[in-house]
Protein backbone atom coordinates (compact mmCIF):
# COMPACT_ATOMS: atom_id res chain seq x y z
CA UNK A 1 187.27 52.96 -69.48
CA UNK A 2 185.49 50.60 -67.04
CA UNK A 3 183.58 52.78 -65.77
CA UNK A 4 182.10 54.58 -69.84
CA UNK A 5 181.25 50.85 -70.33
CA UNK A 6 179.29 50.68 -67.13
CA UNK A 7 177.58 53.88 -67.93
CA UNK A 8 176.37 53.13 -71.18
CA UNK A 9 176.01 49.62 -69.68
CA UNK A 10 173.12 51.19 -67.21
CA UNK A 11 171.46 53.46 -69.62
CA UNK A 12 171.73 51.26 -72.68
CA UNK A 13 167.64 51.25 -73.19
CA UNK A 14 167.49 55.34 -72.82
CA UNK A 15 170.59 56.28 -75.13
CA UNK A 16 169.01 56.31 -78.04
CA UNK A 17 165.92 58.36 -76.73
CA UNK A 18 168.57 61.06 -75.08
CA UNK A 19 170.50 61.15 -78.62
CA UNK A 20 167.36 61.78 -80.35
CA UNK A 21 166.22 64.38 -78.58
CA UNK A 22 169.57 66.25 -77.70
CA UNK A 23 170.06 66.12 -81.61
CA UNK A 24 166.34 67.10 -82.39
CA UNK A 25 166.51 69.91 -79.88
CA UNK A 26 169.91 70.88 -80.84
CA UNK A 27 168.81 71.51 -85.07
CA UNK A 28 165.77 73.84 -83.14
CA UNK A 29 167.39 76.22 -81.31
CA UNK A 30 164.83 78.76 -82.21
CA UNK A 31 162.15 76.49 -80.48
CA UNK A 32 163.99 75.41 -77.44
CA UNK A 33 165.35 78.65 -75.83
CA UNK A 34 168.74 78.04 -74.21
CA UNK A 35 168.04 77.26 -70.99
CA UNK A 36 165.67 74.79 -71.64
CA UNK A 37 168.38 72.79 -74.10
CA UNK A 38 171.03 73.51 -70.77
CA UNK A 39 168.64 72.14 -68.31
CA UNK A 40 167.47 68.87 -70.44
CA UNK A 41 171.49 67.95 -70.63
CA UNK A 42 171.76 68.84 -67.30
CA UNK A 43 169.39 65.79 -66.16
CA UNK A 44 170.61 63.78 -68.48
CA UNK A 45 173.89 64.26 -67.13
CA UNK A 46 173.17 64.01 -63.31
CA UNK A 47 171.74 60.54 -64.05
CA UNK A 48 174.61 59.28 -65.94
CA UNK A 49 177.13 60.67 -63.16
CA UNK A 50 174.80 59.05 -59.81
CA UNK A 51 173.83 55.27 -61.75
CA UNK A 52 177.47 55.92 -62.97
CA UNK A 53 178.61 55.49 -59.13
CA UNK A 54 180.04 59.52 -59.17
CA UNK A 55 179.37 62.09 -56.24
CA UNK A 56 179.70 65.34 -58.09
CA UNK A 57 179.96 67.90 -54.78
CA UNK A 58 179.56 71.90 -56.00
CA UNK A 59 180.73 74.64 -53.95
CA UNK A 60 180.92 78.67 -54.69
CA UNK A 61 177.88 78.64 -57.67
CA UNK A 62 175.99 80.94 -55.31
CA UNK A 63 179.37 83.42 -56.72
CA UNK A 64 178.73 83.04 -60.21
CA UNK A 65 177.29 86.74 -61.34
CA UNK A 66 173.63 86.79 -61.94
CA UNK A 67 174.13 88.08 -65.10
CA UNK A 68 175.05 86.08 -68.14
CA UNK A 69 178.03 86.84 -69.98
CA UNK A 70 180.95 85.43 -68.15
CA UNK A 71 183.46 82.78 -68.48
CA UNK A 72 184.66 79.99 -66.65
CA UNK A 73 188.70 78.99 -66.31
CA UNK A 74 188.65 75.26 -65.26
CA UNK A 75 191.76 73.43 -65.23
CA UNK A 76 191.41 70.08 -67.09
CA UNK A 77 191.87 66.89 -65.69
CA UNK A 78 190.08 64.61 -68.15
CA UNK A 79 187.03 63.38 -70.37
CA UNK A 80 184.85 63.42 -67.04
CA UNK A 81 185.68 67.78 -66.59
CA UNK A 82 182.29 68.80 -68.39
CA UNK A 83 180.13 66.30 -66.81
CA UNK A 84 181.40 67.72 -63.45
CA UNK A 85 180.78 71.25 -64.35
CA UNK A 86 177.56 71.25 -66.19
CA UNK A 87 176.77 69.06 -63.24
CA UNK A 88 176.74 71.43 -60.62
CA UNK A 89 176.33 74.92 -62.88
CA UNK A 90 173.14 76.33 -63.31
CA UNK A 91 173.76 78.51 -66.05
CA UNK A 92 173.67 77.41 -69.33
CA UNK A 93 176.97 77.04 -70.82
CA UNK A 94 179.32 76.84 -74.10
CA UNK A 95 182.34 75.33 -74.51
CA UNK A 96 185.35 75.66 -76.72
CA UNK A 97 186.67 72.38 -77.84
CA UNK A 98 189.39 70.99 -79.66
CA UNK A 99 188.22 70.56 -83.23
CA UNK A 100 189.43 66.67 -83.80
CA UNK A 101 186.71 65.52 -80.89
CA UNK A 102 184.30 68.04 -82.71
CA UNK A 103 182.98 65.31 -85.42
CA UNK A 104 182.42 62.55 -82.55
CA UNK A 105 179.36 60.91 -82.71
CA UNK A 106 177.41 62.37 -79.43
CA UNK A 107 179.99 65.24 -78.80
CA UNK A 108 178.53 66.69 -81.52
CA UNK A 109 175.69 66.76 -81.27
CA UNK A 110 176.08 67.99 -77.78
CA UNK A 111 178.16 70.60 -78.88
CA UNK A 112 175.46 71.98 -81.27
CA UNK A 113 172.86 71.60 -78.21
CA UNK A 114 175.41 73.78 -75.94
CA UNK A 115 175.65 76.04 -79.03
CA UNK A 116 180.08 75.09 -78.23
CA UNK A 117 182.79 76.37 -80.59
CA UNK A 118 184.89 73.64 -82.04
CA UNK A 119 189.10 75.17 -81.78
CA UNK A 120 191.94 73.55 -84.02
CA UNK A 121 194.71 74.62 -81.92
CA UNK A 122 197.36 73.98 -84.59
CA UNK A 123 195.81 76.50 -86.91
CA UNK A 124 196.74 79.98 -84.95
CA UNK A 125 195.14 82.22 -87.19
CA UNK A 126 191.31 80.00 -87.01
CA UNK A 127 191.93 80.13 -82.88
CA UNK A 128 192.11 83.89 -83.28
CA UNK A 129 188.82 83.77 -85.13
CA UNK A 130 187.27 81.62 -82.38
CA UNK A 131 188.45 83.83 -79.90
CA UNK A 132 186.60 86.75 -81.67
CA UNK A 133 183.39 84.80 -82.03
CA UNK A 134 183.40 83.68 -78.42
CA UNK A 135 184.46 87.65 -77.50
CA UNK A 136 181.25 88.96 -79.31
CA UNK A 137 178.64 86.25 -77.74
CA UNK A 138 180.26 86.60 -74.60
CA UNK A 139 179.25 90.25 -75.18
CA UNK A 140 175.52 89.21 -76.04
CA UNK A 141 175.01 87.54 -73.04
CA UNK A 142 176.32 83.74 -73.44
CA UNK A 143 178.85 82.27 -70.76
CA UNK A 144 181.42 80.11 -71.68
CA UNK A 145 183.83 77.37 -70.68
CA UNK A 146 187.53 77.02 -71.74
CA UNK A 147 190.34 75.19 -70.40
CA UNK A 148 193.59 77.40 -70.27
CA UNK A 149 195.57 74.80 -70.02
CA UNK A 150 194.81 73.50 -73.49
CA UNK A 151 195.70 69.88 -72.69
CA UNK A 152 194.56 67.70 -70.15
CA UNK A 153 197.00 67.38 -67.17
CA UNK A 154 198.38 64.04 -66.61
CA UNK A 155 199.75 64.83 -63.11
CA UNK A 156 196.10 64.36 -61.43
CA UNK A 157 195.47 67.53 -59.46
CA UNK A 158 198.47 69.80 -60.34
CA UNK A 159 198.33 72.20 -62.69
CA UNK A 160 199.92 72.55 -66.33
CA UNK A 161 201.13 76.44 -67.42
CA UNK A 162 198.31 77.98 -68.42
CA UNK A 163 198.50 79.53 -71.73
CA UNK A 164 198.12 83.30 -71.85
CA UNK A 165 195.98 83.28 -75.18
CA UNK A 166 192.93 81.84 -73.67
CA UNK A 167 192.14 84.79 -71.80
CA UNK A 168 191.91 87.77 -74.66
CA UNK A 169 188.66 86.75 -75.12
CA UNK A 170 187.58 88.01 -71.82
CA UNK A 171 189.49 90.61 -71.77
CA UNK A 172 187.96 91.55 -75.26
CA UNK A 173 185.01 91.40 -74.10
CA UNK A 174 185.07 92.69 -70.75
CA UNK A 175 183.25 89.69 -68.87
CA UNK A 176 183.78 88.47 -65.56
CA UNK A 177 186.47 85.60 -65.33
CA UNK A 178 185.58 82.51 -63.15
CA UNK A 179 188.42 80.64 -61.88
CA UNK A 180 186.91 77.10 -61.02
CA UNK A 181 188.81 74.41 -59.19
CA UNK A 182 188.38 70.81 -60.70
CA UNK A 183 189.36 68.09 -57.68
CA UNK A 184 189.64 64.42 -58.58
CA UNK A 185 187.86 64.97 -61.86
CA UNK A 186 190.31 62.18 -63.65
CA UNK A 187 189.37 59.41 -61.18
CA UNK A 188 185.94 58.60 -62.92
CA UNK A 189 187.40 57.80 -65.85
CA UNK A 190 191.42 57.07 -65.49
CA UNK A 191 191.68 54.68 -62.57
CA UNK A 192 189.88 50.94 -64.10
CA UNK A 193 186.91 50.62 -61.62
CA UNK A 194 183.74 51.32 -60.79
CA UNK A 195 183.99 51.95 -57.22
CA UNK A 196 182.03 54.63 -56.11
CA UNK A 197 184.12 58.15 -56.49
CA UNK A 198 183.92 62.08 -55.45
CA UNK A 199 184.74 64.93 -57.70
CA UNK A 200 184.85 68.38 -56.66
CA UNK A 201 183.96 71.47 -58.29
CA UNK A 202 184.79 74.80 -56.54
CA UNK A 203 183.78 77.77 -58.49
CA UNK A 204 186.52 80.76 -57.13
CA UNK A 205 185.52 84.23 -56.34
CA UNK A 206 184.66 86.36 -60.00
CA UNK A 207 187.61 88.56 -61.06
CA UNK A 208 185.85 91.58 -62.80
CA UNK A 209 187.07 93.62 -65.59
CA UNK A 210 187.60 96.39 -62.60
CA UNK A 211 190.35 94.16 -61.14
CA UNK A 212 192.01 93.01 -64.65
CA UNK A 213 192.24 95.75 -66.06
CA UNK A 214 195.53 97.06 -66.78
CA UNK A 215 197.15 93.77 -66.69
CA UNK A 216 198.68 91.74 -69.16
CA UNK A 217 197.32 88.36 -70.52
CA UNK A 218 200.19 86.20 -68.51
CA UNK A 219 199.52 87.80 -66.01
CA UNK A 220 195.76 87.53 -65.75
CA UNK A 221 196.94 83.52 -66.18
CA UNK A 222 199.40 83.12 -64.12
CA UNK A 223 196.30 84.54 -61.18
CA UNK A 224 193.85 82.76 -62.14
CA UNK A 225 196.44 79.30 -62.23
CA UNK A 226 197.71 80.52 -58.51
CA UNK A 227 194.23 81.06 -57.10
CA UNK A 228 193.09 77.42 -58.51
CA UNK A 229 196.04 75.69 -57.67
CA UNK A 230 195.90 76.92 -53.81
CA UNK A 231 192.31 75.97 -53.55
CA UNK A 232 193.03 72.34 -54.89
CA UNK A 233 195.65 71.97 -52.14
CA UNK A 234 193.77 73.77 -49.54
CA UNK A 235 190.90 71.18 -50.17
CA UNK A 236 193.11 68.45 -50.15
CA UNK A 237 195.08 69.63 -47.18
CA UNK A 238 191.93 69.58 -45.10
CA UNK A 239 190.37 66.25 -46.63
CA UNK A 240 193.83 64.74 -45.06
């Protein structure tokens, strides 16, 4: 929480600039194309995260397919997870997010800029139908972002069980799956200071429909868990 105050704190003079326009650009999607919504977030966000004393440190985007239509399978660690990712990835980006943070002043109207989904996870039958939505713009080219976990973990870098459902919609659709590796991502905004802190965000190796195939939704989960997991404590084995 310190460290939210200290942001806004910094960039007090600018907010209300950066809401217009992310709201004004966000009702226009028809005049600002995609990536040029992405990429106007994108500073916003890389000033917030270096005046906000955070190193965001990117490894493996070179591995994200050239062409759009994929999604990424972060784990979640906190408030600070999209900051990190949108950070350090190129690509312009949706994101599914639980529907009670959908009405929050500045989340959505970042949401509408990302052109997000808002998910109420109590409500199966609505998930399905934001699954199939998400399926059929996956399939028109748009990537996406959606935490498999459904819930932030509260054990820091170790992994929750991530839930099999989360994943039909790339199978549905066919689309590379990007495992990505979140490391330290709930300092920022968990631990009260504003000492300067490093996250890490390791986008994995593309599993393609070629490789999937064939295999069942817990399955494809319980991979893409065991691939991030062993690059967390790889990363943090070495930084010992």
């Amino acid at each position: 929480m310190n460290r939210i105050v200290y942001m806004v704190l910094r960039h007090l003079l600018i907010v209300p600039y950066w809401f217009w326009k992310i709201d004004h650009m966000g009702k226009r999607p028809d005049q600002y194309p995609e990536q040029e919504r992405y990429d106007y977030l994108r500073n916003i966000i890389k000033t917030i995260n270096q005046n906000g004393r955070v190193t965001v440190r990117g490894y493996g985007e070179e591995q994200l397919p050239k062409e759009n239509g994929f999604i990424l399978f972060p784990n979640h660690q906190g408030f600070f997870d999209m900051l990190a990712i949108i950070d350090t990835c190129p690509k312009p980006l949706g994101v599914i997010i639980k529907k009670e943070a959908a009405n929050w002043i500045l989340v959505k109207q970042v949401l509408r800029l990302l052109g997000g989904i808002p998910m109420d996870r109590s409500d199966i039958r609505a998930a399905m139908e934001v699954i199939k939505e998400m399926t059929r713009q996956v399939k028109e080219g748009k990537n996406y972002v959606i935490f498999p976990e459904g819930t932030r973990s509260r054990k820091g870098n170790e992994l929750l069980e991530f839930k099999a459902g989360t994943f039909k919609s790339a199978i549905n659709a066919g689309c590379p799956i990007i495992p990505v590796a979140l490391i330290n991502s709930f300092r920022p905004f968990d631990i009260s200071s504003i000492k300067k802190e490093q996250v890490e965000v390791h986008y994995l190796e593309p599993i393609y429909k070629e490789q999937y195939i064939g295999l069942k939704t817990r399955e494809i989960a319980d991979l893409v868990h065991d691939r991030i997991q062993t690059e967390i404590d790889r990363c943090i084995k070495v930084a010992k």
